[in-house]
Protein backbone atom coordinates (compact mmCIF):
# COMPACT_ATOMS: atom_id res chain seq x y z
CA UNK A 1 -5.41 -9.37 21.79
CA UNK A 2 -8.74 -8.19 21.06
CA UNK A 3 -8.14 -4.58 21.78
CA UNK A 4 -5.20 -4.69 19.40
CA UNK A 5 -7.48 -6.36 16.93
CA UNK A 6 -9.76 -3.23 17.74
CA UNK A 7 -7.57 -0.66 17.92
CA UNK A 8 -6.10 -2.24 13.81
CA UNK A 9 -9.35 -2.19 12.89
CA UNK A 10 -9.80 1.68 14.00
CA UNK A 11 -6.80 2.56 12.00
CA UNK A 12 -8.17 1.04 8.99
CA UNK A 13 -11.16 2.53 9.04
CA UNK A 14 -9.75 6.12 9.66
CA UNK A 15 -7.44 5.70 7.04
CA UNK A 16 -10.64 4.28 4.46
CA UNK A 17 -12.59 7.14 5.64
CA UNK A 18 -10.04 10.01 5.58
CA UNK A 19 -6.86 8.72 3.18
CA UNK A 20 -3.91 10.32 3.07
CA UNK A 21 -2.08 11.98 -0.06
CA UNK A 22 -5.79 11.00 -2.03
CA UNK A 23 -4.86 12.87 -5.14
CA UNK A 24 -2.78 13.27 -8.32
CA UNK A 25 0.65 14.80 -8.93
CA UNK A 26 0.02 16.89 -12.20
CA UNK A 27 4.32 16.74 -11.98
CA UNK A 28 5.04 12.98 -11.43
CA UNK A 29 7.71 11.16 -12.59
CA UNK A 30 6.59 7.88 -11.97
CA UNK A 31 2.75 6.71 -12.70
CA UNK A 32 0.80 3.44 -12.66
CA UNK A 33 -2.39 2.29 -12.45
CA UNK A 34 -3.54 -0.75 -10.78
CA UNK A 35 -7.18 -3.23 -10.89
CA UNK A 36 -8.03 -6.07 -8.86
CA UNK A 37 -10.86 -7.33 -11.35
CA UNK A 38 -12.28 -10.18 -8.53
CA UNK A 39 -13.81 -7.08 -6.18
CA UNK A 40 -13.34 -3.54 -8.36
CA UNK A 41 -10.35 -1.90 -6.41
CA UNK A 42 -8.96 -0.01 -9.15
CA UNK A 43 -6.31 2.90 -8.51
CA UNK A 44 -3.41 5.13 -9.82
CA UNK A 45 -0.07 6.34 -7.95
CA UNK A 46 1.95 8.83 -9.13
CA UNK A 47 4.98 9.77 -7.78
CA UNK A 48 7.92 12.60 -7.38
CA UNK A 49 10.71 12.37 -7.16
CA UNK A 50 14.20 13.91 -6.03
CA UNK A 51 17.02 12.27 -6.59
CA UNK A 52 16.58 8.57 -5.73
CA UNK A 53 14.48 9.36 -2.82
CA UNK A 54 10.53 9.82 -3.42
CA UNK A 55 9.84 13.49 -2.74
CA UNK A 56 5.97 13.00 -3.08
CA UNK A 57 3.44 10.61 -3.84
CA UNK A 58 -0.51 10.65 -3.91
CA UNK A 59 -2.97 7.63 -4.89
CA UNK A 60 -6.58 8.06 -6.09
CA UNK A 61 -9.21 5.32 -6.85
CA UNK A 62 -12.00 3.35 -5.74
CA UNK A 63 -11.91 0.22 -3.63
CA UNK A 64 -13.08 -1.59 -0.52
CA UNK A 65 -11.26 -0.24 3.26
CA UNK A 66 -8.91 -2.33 2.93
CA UNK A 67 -7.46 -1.36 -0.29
CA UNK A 68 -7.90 2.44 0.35
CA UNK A 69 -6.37 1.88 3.64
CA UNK A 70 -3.38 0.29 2.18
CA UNK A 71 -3.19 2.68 -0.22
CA UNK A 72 -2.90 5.77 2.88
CA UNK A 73 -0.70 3.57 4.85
CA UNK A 74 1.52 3.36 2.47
CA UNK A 75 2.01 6.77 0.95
CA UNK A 76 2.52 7.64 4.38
CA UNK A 77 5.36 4.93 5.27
CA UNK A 78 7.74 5.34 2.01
CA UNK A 79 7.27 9.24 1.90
CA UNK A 80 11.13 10.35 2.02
CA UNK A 81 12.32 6.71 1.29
CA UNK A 82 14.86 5.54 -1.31
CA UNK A 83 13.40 3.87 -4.43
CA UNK A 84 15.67 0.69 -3.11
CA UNK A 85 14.01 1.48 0.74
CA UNK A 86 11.11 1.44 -0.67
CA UNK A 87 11.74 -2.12 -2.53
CA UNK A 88 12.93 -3.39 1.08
CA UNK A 89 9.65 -2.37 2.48
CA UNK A 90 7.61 -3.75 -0.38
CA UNK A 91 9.30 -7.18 0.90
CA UNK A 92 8.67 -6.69 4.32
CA UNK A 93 4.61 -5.44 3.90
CA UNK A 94 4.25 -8.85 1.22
CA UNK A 95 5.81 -11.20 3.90
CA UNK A 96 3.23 -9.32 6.38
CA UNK A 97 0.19 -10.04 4.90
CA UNK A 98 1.17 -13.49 3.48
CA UNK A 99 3.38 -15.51 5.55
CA UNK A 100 2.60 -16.66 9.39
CA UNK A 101 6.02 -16.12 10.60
CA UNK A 102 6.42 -12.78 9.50
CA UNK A 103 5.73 -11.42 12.84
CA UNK A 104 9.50 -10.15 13.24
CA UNK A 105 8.46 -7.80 10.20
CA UNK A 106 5.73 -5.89 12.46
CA UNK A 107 7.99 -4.18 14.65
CA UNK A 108 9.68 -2.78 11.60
CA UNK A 109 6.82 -1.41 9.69
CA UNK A 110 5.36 0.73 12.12
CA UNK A 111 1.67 1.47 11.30
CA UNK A 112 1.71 -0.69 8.31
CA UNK A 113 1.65 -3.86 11.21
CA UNK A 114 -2.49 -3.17 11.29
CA UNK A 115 -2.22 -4.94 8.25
CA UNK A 116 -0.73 -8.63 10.11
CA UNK A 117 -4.50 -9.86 10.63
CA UNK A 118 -5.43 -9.45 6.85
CA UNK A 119 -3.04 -12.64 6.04
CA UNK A 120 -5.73 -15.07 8.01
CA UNK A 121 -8.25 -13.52 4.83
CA UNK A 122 -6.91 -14.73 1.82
CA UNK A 123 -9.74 -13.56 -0.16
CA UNK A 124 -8.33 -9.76 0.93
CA UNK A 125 -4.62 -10.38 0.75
CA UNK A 126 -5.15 -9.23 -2.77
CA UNK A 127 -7.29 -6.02 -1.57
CA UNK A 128 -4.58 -5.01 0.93
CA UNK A 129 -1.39 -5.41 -1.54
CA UNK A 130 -3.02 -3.85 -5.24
CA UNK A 131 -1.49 -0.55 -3.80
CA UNK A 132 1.48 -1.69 -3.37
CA UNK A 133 2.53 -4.09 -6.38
CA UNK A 134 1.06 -0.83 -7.76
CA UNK A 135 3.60 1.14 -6.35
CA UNK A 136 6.20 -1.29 -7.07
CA UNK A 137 5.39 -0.56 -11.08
CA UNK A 138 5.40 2.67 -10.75
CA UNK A 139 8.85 2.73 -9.48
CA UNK A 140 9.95 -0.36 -11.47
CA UNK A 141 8.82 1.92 -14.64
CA UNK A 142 6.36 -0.56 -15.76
CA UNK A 143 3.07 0.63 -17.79
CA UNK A 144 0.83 -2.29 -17.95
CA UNK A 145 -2.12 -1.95 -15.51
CA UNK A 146 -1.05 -4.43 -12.85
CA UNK A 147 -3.28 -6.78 -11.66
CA UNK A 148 -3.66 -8.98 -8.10
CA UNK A 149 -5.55 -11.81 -10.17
């Protein structure tokens, strides 16, 4: 268990110190912005997209590994997704990082799974999901800054 442990923990880190799709669409269709007052995360997504299906999406912002790590994860797993896909696996990563018995979840969410160890932190339950109830406004058409407080 404690090379998986280490191996989740290498995956975060890459991702905090090299994100993926760190950036802004200048063409989005979909934008929001999102703070966790408690620690400082603070960051935008903005999204394209092509039909119902997100085409592309890019995040910027500041915030601990975990959040920025979330945040690269993510753009990476609903890339090519449908906006109700990407609802689905909004469920599926909240159950992950909340609930104990979410285990069946893992095998579904690929590299998002590194996550699984963050629910025994409360404290950064709220670092890991800001990107993603983030997300979830930005596809829900919401424009109030959304907030994990």
């Amino acid at each position: 268990m404690s090379d998986l442990r280490d191996l989740y923990q290498e995956v975060i880190l890459d991702h905090n110190r090299s994100p993926r799709n760190f950036g802004r669409l200048e063409d989005a269709d979909l934008h929001a912005d999102g703070h966790n007052p408690l620690c400082g995360d603070k960051l935008s997504i903005t999204l394209k997209l092509a039909g119902d299906r997100v085409a592309d999406l890019r995040f910027e912002g500041s915030g601990c590994a975990i959040s920025k790590a979330s945040a690269s994860l993510m753009t990476e797993g609903v890339k090519g997704r449908t906006l109700d896909e990407l609802r689905g696996l909004f469920d599926r990563f909240h159950r992950l990082v909340t609930d104990q018995g979410a285990a069946a979840d893992e095998a579904e969410l690929g590299k998002l799974a590194v996550f699984a160890g963050v629910r025994d932190y409360p404290a950064r339950v709220k670092c890991a999901i800001l990107a993603w109830h983030t997300l979830r406004a930005a596809v829900d058409d919401r424009h109030e800054v959304v907030s994990t407080e």
